[in-house]
Every structure is written in C-alpha cells, then in structure tokens.
C-alpha atoms as a PDB file:
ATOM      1  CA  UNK A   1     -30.853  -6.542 -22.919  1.00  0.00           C
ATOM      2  CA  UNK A   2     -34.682  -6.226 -22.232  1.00  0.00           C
ATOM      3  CA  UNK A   3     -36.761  -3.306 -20.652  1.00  0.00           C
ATOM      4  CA  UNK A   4     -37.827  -6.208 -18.060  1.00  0.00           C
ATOM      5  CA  UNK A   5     -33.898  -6.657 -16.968  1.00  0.00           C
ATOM      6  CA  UNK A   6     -34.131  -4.985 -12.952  1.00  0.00           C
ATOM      7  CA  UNK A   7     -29.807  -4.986 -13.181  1.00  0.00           C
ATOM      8  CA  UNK A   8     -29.985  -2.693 -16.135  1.00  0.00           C
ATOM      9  CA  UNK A   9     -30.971   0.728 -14.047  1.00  0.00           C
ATOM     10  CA  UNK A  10     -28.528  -0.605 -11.344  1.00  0.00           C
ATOM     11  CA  UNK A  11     -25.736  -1.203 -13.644  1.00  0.00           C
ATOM     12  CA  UNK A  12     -25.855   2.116 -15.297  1.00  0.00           C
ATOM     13  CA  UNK A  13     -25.431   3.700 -11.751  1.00  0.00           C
ATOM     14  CA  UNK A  14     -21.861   2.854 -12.174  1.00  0.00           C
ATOM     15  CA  UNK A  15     -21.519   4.670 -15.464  1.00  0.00           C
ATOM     16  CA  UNK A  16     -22.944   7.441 -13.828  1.00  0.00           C
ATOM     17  CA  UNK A  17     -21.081   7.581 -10.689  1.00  0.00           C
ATOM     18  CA  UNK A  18     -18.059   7.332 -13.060  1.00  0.00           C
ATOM     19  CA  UNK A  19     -19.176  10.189 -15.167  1.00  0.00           C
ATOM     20  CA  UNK A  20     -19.526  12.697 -11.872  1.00  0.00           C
ATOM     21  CA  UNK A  21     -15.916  11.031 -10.590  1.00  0.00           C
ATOM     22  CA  UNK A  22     -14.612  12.546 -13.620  1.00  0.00           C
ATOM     23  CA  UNK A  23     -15.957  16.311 -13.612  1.00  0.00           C
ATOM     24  CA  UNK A  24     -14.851  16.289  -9.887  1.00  0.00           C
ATOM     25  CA  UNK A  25     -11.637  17.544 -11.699  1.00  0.00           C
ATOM     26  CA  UNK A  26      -8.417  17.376 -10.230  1.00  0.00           C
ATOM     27  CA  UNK A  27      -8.115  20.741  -8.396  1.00  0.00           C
ATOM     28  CA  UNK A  28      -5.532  20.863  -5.268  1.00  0.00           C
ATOM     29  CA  UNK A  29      -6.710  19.668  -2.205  1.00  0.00           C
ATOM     30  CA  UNK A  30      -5.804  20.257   1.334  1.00  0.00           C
ATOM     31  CA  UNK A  31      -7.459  18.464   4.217  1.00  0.00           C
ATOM     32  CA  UNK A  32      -7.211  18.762   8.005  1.00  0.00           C
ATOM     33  CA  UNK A  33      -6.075  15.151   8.865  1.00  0.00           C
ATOM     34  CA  UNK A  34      -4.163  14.062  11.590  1.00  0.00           C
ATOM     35  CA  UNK A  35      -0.240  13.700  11.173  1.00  0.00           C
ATOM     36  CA  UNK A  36       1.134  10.751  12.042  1.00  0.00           C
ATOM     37  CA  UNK A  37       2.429  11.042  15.910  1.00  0.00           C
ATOM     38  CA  UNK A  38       5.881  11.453  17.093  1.00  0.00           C
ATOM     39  CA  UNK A  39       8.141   9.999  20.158  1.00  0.00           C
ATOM     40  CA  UNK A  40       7.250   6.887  20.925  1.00  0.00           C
ATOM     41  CA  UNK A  41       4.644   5.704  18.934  1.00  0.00           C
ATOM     42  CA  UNK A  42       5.213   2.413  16.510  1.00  0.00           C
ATOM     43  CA  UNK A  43       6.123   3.222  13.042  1.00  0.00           C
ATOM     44  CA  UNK A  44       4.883   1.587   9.869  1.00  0.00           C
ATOM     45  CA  UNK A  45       7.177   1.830   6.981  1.00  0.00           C
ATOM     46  CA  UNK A  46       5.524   1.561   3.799  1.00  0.00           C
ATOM     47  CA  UNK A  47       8.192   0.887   0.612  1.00  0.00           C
ATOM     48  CA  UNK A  48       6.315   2.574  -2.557  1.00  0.00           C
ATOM     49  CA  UNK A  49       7.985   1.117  -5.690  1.00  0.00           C
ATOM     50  CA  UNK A  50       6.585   4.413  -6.767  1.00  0.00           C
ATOM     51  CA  UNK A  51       5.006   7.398  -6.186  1.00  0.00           C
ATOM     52  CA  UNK A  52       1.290   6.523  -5.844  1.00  0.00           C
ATOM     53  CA  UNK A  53       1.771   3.065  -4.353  1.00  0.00           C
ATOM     54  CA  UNK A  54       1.296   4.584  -1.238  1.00  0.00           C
ATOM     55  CA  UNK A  55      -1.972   5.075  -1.698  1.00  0.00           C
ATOM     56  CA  UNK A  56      -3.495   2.393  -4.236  1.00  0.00           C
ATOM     57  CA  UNK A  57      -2.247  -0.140  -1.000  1.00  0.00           C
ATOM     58  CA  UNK A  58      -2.751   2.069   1.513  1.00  0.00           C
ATOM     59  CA  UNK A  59      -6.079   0.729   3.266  1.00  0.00           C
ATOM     60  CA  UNK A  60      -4.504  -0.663   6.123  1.00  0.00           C
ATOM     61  CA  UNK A  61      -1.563   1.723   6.755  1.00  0.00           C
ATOM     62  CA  UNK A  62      -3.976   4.795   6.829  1.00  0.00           C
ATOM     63  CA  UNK A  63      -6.160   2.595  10.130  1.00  0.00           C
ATOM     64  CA  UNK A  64      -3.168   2.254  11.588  1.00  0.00           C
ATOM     65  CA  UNK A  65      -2.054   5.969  11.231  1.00  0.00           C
ATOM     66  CA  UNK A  66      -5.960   7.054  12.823  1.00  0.00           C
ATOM     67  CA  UNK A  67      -6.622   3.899  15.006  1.00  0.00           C
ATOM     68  CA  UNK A  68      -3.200   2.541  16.499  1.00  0.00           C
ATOM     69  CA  UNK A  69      -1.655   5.814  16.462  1.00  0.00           C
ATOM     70  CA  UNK A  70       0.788   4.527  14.312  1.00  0.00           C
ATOM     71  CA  UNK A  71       3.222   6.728  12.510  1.00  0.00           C
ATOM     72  CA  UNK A  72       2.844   6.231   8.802  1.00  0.00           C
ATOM     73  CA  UNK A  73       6.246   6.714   6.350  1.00  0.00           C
ATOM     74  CA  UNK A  74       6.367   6.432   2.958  1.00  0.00           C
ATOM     75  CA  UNK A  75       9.407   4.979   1.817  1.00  0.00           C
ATOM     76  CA  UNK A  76       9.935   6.387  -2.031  1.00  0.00           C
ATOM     77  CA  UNK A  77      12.213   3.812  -3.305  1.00  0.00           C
ATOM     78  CA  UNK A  78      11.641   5.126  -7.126  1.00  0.00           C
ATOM     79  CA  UNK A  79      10.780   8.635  -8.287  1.00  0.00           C
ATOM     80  CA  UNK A  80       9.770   6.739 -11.792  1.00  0.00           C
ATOM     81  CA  UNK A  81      11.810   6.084 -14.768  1.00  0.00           C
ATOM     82  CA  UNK A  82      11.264   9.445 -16.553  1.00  0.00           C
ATOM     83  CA  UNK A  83      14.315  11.498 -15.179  1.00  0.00           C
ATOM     84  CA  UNK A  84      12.050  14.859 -16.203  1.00  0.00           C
ATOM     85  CA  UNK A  85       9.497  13.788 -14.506  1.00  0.00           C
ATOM     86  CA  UNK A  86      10.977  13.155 -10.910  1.00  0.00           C
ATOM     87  CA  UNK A  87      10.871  16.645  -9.816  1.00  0.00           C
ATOM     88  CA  UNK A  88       7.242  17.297 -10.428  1.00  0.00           C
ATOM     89  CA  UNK A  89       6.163  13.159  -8.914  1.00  0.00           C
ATOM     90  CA  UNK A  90       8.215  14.474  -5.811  1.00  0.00           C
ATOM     91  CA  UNK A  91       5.937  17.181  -5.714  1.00  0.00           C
ATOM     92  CA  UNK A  92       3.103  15.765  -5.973  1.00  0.00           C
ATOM     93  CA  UNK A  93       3.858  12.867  -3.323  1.00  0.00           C
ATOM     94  CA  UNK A  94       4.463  15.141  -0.600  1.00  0.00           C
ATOM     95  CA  UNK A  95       0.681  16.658  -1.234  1.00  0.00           C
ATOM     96  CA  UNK A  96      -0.228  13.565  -1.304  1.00  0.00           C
ATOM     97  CA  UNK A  97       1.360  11.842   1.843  1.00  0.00           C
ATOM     98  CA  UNK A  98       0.229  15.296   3.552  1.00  0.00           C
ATOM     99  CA  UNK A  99      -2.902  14.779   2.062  1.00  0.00           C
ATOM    100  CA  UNK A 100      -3.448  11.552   4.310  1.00  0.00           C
ATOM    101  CA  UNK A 101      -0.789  12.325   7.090  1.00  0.00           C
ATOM    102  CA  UNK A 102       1.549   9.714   5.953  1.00  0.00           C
ATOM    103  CA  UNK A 103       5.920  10.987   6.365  1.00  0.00           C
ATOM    104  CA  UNK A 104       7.676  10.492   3.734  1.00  0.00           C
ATOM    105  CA  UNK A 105      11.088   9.517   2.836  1.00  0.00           C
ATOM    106  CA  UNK A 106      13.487   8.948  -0.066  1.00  0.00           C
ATOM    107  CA  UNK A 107      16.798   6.799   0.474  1.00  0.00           C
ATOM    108  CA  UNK A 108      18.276   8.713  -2.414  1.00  0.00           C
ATOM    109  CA  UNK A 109      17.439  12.762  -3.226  1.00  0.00           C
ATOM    110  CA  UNK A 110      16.168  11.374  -7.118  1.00  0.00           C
ATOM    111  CA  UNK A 111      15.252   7.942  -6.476  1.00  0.00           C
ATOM    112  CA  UNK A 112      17.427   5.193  -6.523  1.00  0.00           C
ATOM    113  CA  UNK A 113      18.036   3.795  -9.809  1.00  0.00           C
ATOM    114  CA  UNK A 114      17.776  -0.001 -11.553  1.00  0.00           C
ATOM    115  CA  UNK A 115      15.385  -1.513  -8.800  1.00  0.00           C
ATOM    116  CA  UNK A 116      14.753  -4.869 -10.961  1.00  0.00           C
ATOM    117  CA  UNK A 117      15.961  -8.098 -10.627  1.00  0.00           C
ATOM    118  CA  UNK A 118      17.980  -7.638 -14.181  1.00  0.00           C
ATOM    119  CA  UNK A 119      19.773  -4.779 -12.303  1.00  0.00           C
ATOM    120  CA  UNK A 120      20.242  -7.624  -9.205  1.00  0.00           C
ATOM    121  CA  UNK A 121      22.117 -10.063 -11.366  1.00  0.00           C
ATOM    122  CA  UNK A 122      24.047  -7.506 -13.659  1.00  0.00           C
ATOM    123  CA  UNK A 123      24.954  -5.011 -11.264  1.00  0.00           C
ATOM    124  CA  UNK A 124      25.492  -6.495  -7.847  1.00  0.00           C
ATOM    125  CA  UNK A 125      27.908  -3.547  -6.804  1.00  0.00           C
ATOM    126  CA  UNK A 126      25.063  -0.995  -7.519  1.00  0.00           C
ATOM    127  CA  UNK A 127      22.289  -3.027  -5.787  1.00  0.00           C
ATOM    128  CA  UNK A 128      24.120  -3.228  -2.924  1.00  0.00           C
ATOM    129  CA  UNK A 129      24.640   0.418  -2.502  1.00  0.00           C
ATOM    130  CA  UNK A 130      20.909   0.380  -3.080  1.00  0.00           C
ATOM    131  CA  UNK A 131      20.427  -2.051  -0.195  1.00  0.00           C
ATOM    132  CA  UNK A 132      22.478  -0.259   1.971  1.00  0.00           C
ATOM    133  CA  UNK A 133      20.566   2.856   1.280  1.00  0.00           C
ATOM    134  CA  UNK A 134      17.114   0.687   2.533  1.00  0.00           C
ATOM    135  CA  UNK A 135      18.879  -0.423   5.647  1.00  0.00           C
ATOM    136  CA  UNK A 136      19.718   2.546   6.699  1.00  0.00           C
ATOM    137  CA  UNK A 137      16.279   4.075   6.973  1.00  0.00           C
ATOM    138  CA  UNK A 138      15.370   0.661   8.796  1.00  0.00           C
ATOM    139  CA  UNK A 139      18.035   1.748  11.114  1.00  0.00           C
ATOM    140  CA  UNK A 140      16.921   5.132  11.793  1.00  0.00           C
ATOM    141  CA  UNK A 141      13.202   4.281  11.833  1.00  0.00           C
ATOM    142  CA  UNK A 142      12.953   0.973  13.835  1.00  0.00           C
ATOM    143  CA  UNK A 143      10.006   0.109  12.262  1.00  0.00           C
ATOM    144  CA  UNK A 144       7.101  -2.359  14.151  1.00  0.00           C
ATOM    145  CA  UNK A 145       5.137  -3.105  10.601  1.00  0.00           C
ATOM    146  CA  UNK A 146       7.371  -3.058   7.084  1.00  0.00           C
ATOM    147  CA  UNK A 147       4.684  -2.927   4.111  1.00  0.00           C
ATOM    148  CA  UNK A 148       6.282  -4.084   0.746  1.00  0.00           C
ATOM    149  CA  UNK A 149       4.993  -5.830  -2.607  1.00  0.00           C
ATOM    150  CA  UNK A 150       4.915  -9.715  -2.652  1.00  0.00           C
ATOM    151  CA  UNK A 151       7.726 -11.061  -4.864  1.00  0.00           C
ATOM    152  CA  UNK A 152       4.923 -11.494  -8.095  1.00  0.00           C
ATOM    153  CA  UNK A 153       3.434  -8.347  -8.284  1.00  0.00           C
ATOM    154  CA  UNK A 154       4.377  -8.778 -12.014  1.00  0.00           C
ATOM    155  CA  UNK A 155       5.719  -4.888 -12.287  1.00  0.00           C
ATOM    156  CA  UNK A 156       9.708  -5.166 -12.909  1.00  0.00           C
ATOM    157  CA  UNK A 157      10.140  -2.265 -10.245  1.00  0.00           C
ATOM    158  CA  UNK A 158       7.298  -4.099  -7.835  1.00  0.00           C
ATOM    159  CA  UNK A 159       9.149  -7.179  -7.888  1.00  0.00           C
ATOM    160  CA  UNK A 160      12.559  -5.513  -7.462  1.00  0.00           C
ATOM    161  CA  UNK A 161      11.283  -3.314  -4.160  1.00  0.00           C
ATOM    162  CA  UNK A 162      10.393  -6.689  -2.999  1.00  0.00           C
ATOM    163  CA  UNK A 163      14.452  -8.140  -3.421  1.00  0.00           C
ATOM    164  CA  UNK A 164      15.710  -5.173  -2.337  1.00  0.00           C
ATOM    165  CA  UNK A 165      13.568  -4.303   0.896  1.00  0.00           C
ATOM    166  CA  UNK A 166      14.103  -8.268   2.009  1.00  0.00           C
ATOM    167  CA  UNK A 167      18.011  -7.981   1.173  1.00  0.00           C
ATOM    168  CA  UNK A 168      17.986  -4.896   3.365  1.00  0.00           C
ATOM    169  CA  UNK A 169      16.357  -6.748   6.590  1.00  0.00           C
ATOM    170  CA  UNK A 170      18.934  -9.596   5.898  1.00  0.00           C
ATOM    171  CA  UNK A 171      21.487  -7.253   6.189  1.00  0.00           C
ATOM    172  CA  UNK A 172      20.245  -6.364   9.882  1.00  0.00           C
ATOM    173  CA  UNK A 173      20.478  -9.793  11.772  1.00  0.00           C
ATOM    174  CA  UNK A 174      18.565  -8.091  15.029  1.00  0.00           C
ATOM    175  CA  UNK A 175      15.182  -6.697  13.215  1.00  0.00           C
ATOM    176  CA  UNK A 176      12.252  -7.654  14.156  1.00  0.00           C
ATOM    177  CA  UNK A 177       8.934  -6.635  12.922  1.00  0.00           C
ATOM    178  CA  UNK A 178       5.838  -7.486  11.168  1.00  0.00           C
ATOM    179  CA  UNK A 179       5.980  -7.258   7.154  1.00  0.00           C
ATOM    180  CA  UNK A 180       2.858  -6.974   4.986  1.00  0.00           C
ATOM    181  CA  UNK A 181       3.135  -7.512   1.852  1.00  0.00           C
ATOM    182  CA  UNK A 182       0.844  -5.605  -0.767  1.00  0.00           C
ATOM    183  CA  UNK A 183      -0.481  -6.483  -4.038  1.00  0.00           C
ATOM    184  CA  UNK A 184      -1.815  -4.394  -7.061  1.00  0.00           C
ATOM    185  CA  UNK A 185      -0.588  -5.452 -10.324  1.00  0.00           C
ATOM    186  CA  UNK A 186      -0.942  -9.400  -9.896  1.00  0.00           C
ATOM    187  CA  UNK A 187      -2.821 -11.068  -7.351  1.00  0.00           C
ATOM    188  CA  UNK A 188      -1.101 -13.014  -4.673  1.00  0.00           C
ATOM    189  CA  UNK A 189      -1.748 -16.551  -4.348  1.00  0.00           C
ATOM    190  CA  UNK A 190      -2.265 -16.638  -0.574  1.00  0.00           C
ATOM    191  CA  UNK A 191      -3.180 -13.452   1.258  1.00  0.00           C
ATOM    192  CA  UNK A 192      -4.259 -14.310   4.796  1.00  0.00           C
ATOM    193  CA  UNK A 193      -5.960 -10.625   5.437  1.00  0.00           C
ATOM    194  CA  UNK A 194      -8.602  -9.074   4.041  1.00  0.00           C
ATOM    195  CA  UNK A 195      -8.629  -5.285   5.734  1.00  0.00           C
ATOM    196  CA  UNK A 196     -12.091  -3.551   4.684  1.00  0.00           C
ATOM    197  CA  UNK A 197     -11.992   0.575   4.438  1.00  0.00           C
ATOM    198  CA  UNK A 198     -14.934   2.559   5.316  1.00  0.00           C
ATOM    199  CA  UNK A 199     -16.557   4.996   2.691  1.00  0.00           C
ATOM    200  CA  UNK A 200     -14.587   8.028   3.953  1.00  0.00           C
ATOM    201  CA  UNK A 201     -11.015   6.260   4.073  1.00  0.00           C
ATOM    202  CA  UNK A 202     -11.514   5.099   0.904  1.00  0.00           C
ATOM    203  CA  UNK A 203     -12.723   8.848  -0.438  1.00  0.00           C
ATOM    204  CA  UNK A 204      -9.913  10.301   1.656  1.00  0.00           C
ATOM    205  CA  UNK A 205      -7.358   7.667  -0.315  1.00  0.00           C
ATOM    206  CA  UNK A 206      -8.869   9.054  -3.688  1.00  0.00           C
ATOM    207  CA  UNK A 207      -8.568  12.584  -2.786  1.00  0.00           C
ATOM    208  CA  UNK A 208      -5.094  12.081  -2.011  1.00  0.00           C
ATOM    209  CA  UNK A 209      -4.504  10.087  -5.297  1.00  0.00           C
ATOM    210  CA  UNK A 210      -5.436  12.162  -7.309  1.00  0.00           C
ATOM    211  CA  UNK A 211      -3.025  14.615  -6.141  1.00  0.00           C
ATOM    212  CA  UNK A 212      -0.673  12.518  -8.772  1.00  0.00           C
ATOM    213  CA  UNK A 213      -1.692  14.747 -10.976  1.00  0.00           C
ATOM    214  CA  UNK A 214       0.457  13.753 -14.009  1.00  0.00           C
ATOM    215  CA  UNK A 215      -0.266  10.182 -13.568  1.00  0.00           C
ATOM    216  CA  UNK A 216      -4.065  10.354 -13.139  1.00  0.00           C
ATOM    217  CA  UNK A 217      -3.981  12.956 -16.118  1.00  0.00           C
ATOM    218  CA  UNK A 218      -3.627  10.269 -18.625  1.00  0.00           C
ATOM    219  CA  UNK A 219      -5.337   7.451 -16.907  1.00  0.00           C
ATOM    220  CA  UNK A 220      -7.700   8.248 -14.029  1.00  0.00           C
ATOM    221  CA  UNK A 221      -6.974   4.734 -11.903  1.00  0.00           C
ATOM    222  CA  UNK A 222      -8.064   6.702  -8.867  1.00  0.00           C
ATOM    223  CA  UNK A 223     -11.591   6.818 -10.096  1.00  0.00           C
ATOM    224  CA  UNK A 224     -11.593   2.870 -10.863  1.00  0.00           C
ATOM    225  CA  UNK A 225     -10.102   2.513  -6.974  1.00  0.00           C
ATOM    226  CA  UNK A 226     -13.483   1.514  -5.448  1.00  0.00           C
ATOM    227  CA  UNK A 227     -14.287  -0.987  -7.745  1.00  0.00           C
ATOM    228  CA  UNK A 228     -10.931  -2.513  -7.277  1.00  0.00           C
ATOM    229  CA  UNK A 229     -11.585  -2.941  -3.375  1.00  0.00           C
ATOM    230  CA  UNK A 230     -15.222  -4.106  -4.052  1.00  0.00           C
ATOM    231  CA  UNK A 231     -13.553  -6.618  -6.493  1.00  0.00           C
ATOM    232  CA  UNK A 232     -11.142  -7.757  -3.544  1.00  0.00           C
ATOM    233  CA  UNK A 233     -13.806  -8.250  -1.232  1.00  0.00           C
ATOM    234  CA  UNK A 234     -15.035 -11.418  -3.873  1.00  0.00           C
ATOM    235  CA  UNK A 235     -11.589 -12.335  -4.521  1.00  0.00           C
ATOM    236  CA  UNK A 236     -10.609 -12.451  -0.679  1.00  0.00           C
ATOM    237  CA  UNK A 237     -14.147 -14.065   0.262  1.00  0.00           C
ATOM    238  CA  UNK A 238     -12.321 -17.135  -0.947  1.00  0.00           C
ATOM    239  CA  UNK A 239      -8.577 -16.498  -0.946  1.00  0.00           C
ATOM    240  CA  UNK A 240      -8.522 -15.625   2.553  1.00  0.00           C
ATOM    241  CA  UNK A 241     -11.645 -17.267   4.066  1.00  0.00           C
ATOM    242  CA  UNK A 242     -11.238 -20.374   2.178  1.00  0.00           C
ATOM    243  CA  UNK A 243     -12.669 -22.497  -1.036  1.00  0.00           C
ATOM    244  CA  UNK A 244     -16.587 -22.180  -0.308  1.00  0.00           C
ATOM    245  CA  UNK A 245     -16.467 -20.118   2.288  1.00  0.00           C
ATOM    246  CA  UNK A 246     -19.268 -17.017   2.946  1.00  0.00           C
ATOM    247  CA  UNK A 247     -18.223 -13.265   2.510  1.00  0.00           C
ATOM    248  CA  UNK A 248     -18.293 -11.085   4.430  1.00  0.00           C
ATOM    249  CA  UNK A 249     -20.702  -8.097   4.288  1.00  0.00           C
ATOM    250  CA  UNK A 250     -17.732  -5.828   3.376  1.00  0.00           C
ATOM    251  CA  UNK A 251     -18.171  -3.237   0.803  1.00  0.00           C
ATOM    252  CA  UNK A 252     -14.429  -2.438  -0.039  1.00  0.00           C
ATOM    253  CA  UNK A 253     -11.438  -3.674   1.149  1.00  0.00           C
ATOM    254  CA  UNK A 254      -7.805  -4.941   0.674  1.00  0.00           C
ATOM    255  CA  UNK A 255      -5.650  -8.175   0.695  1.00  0.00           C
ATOM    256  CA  UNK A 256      -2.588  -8.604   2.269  1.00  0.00           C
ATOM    257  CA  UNK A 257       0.050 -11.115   3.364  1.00  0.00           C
ATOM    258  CA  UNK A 258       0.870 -10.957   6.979  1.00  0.00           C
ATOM    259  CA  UNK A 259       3.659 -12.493   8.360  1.00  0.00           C
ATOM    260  CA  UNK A 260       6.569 -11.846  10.652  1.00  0.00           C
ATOM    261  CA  UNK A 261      10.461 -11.141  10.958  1.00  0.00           C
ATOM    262  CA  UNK A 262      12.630 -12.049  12.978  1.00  0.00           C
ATOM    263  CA  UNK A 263      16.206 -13.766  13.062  1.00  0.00           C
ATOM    264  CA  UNK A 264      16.862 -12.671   8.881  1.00  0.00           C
ATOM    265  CA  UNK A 265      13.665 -14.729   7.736  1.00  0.00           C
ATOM    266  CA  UNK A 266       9.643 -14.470   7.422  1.00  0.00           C
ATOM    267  CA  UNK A 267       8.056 -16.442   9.947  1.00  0.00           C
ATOM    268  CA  UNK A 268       3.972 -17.333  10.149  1.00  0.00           C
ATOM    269  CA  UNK A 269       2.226 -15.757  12.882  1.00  0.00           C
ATOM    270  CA  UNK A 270      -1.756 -16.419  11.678  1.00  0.00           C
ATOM    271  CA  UNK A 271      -3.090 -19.627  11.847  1.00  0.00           C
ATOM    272  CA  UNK A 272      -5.320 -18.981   9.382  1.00  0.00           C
ATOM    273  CA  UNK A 273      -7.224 -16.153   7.320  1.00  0.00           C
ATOM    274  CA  UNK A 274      -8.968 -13.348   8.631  1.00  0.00           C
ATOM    275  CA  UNK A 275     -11.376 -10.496   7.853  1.00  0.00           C
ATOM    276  CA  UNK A 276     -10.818  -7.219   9.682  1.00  0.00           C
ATOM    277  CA  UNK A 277     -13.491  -4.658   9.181  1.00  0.00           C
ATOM    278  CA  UNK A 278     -13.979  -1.286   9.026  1.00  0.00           C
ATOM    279  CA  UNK A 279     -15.948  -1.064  12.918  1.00  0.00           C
ATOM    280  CA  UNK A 280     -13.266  -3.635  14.484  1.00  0.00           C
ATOM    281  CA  UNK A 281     -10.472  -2.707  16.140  1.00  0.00           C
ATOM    282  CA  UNK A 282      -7.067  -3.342  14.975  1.00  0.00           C
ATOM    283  CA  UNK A 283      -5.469  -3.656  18.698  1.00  0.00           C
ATOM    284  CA  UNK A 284      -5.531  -7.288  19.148  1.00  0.00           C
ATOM    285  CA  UNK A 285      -3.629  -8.684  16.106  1.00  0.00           C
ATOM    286  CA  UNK A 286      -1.143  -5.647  15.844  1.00  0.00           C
ATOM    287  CA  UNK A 287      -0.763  -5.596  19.914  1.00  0.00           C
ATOM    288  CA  UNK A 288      -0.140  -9.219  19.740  1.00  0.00           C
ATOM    289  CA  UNK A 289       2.867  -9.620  17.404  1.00  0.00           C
ATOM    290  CA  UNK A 290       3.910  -5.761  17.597  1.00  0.00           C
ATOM    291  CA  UNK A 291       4.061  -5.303  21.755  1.00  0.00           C
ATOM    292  CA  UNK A 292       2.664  -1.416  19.835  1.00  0.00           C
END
C-alpha cells in the first residue's frame, strides 16, 4: 500500500459504509408498501427452505409484486431446525413478508420436518406426506411463476426444497407454470437471467431482512447483501451473457434459472441469456410464457 494508490480512499468507502450499516441497528420497521393484489391477478409462489430465503432471492419476486401486479407468497417449507426457535422465526417472517408485501404460507403449522435428501431415501412414507403437503398449496394457489433453489445449492435443506417442490409438481400431471430457480449458497452452473434491483428494492429487501432479528443478531448477512448482488453482476456478465462477453452497466442484481413446466417436466423456453434491468419492463418475457 502507498499514499500514491487512488483505490485506497475508494476502498475504505466500503469499510465505512459497513460501519454506518451496522449502527443502523435493528429496530422494528414498518413500511407502507403495496400488498400483493387479490382476484385475479397471477401468483408467484416462492418456496423458502427457510425463513429469510425469501428475501436474500427475492430481487425478482418483489418486481413482479410492484411491476406485474403479481401476487407474491412465501411458501415456508422449514421454520429451521431449532424446535425453540420456530415460534419467534415465525414471527419474525410475517414482519418481514409484510415488510415487502409478500403472503405467506406454511404447509405445516411448525414447519415440516426432514426436508433432505437423507430423509428422501430413509423415510419415503414421511416425504411423501411432505409432498403432499406442497401439492396442496399448488392446488389452492395455481401458481403462474414457482421460485425454488436449483438442485446444488449445497445447503442439505436447499437441496431437499428443491426434491420436494419438483416431486410435488410431478404429482399434479396438469400444472403448468414457469419455475425459477434461485441460488445463494453455491452458484449455479448455468443461470440464463440476470434480474438487476434498483437502489431502493434492494434497501427495501434489507430493511425487511433484517427483521430476522435472531438470525442477523449473530451474523449480519443483510449488511453484506449489496455486495453479493454487485458480485453477481461480474459473475452473470459471463455466466449468462457468455465467455467474453461485456457487462452490463448494472449495479446489483440476481441470477436465476428460468425455465418452464408443463406435462410433469422442465422444459426450455429462452434461447439464450438475458439481462433484465432495473428501468425495463418485465411484461414481455413473463406475458409471453405466463398469458399474466
């Protein structure tokens, strides 16, 4: 390090801007957003392997919520593995959710139980009440857009919401719907959409994170959010636009794996990558293979 370096000022922004993230505090938050609408607008069901997934993915699902009109539900599949703890996480996902304007539901009152595939191979009777719980909110709901992790997000419970959300749309030979899967623990091989988030959807995402309070209490993630996204706008320069390729002028965003359902199987519906940001509309592509 020299006192000529012109990156050494810059750099220590983000030290800063960490610094003032933290004294922000974690004090309960209400905001006035829109709620999701009712009747017959599409719905977007988003399975959270747990409480706070909702949010560390939710980039895309909150446009859809304030530009489609979409309804946004958050699927709890797990309430976490710490049995005291599922009261209070319960808690604080409904501020949260309500924080953003996402529903919410839970296919079991505490969380179903054993969502890994261990659980899959030793316990097919209890999976399958599992799976039967799932289908029956994809029953009620009818969704147009299913978000879920990809099948290596590396988390046991990630990777088991992914086996147990596709063994629930097997189950129902006549869905059909878009899926998008998420990442956040491991990155996906091949994403095919990068969605950017403006400055205040990102902010509002943090604000609503850190309604988690027990979670972000021991490590603040929400604070490290932005950097995340910024880091996914290099990663999906590439991944999405292809080997060589220029970025975009994004400053945060999200990857995701679009693809669609329909007779008990995924089927491709981009021929190739694209970069959605935070000015363009969402209409065409989720007009297109939604009829929403």
């Amino acid at each position: 390090m020299t006192a000529e370096n012109p990156y050494q000022s810059w750099v220590e922004t983000f030290v800063t801007a960490l610094s003032a993230g933290r004294a922000i505090g974690l004090a309960k938050m209400t905001h006035p957003a829109a709620s999701s609408k009712v009747g017959e607008a599409p719905k977007a069901l988003l399975f959270a392997p747990h409480p706070d997934d909702e949010l560390l993915t939710g980039g895309l699902p909150l446009r859809l919520l304030r530009e489609r009109g979409f309804v946004v539900i958050d699927v709890a599949v797990t309430l976490g593995s710490l049995v005291e703890r599922r009261s209070g996480r319960w808690r604080e996902l409904q501020a949260a959710c309500a924080y953003v304007g996402f529903g919410l539901a839970n296919p079991d009152r505490t969380g179903l139980e054993g969502i890994n595939l261990a659980s899959r191979a030793r316990d097919p009777g209890r999976w399958a009440l599992a799976v039967d719980a799932v289908a029956e909110v994809l029953i009620a709901e009818r969704p147009s857009v299913v978000f879920l992790p990809h099948a290596e997000d590396w988390n046991t419970t990630h990777v088991g919401a992914h086996h147990l959300v596709v063994d629930a749309m097997r189950r129902l030979p006549t869905l059909a719907c878009l899926v998008v899967e998420t990442e956040y623990w491991r990155a996906m091989d091949s994403p095919n959409l990068m969605i950017e988030s403006s400055a205040g959807d990102l902010a509002d995402l943090v604000a609503a994170l850190s309604q988690h309070v027990g979670e972000v209490s021991r490590n603040p993630y929400h604070l490290r959010l932005p950097a995340w996204m910024m880091d996914n706008v290099r990663r999906g320069a590439e991944l999405v636009g292809g080997q060589g390729g220029s970025a975009p002028q994004f400053t945060f965003a999200t990857l995701y794996r679009l693809r669609g359902w329909k007779d008990g199987d995924f089927h491709d519906v981009l021929d190739k990558g694209q970069f959605i940001a935070a000015g363009d509309g969402l209409d065409a592509l989720f007009r297109r293979n939604t009829g929403a």
